[in-house]
C-alpha atoms as a PDB file:
ATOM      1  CA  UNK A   1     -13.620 -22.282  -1.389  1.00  0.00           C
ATOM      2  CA  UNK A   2     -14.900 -19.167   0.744  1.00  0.00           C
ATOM      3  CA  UNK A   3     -12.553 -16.706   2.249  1.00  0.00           C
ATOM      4  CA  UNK A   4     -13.369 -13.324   4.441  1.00  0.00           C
ATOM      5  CA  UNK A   5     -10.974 -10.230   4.616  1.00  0.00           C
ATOM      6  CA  UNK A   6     -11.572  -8.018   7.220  1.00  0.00           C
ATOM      7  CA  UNK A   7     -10.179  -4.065   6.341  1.00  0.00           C
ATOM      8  CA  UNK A   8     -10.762  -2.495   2.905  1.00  0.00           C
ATOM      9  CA  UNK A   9      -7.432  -0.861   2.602  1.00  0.00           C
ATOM     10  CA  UNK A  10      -4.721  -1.337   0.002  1.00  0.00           C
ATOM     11  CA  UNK A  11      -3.894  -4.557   1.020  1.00  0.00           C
ATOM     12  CA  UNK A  12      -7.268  -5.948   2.377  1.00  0.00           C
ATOM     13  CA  UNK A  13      -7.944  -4.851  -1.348  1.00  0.00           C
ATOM     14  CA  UNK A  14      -5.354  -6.571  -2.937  1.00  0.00           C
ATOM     15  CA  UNK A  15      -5.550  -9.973  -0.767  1.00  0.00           C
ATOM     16  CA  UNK A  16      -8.840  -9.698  -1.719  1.00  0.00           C
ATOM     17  CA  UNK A  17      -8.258  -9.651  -5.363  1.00  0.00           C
ATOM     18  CA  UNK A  18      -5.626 -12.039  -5.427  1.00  0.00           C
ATOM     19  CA  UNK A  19      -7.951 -14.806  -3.861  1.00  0.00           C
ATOM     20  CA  UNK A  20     -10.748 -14.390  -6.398  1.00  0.00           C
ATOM     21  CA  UNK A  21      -8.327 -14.274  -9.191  1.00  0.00           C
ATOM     22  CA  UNK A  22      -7.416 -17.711  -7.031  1.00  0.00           C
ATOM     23  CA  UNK A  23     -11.116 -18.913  -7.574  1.00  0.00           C
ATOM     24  CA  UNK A  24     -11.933 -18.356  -3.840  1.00  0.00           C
ATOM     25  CA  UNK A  25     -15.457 -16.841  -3.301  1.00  0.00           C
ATOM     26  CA  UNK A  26     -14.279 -13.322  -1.480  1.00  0.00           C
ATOM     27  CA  UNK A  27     -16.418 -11.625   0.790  1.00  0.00           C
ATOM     28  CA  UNK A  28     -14.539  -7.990   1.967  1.00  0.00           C
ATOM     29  CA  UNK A  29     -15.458  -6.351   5.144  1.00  0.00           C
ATOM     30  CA  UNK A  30     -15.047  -2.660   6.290  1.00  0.00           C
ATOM     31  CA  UNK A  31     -16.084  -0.507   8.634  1.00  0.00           C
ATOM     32  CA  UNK A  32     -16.265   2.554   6.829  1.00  0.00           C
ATOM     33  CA  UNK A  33     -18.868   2.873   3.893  1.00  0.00           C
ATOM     34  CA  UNK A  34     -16.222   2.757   0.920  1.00  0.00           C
ATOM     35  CA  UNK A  35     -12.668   1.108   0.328  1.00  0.00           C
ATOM     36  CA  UNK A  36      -9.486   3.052   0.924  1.00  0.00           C
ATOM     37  CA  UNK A  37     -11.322   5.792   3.670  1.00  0.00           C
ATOM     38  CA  UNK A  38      -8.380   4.576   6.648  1.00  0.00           C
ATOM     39  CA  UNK A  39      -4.512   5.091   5.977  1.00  0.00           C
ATOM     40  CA  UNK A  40      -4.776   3.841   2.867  1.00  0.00           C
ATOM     41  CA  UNK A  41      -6.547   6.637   1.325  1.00  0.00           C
ATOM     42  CA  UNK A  42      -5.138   9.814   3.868  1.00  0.00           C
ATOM     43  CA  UNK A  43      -1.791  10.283   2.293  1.00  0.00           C
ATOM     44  CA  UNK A  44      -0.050  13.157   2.000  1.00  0.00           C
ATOM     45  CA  UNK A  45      -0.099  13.476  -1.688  1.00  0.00           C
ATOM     46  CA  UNK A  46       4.193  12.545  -1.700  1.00  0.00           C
ATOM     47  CA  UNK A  47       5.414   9.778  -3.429  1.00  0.00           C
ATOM     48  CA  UNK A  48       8.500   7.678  -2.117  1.00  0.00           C
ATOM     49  CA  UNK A  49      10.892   7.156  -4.937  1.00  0.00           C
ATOM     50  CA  UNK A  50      13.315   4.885  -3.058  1.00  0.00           C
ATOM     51  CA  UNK A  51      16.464   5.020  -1.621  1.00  0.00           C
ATOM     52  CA  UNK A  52      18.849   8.010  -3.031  1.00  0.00           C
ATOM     53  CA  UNK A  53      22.339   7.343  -2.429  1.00  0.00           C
ATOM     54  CA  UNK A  54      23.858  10.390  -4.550  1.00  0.00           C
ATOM     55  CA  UNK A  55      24.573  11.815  -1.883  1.00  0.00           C
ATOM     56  CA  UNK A  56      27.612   8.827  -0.656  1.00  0.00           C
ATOM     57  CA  UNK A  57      28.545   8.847  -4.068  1.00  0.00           C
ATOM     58  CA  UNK A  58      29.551  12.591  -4.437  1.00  0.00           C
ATOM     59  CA  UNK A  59      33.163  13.489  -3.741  1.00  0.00           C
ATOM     60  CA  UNK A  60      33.689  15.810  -0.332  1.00  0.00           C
ATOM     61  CA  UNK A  61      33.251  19.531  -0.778  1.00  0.00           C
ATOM     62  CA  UNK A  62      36.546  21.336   0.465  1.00  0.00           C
ATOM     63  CA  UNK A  63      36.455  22.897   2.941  1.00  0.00           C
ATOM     64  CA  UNK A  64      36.503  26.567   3.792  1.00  0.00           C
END
């Protein structure tokens, strides 16, 4: 089987991937000249680490 994915970026990428590793014959389409030039690959260097809920767990600081 044949399959086209339109947009290069981390998850044209990785539907991409995940179909060939399927058996389908994967043709990837992007605008730019390289993967990863849109969103994808204009991060701000920070890394999400999840959800920190410390903060509800720590008793109330009196108050002054």
């Amino acid at each position: 089987m044949r399959a086209a994915v339109i947009g290069a970026g981390i998850v044209g990428v990785a539907v991409a991937r995940e179909l060939a590793v399927q058996g389908f014959e994967v043709v990837l389409f992007e605008k730019e000249g390289s993967a990863l030039c849109g969103a994808s690959g204009s991060n701000s260097s920070l890394l999400h680490c999840g959800f920190d809920c410390s903060e509800l767990l720590l008793p109330e600081a009196p108050q002054r």
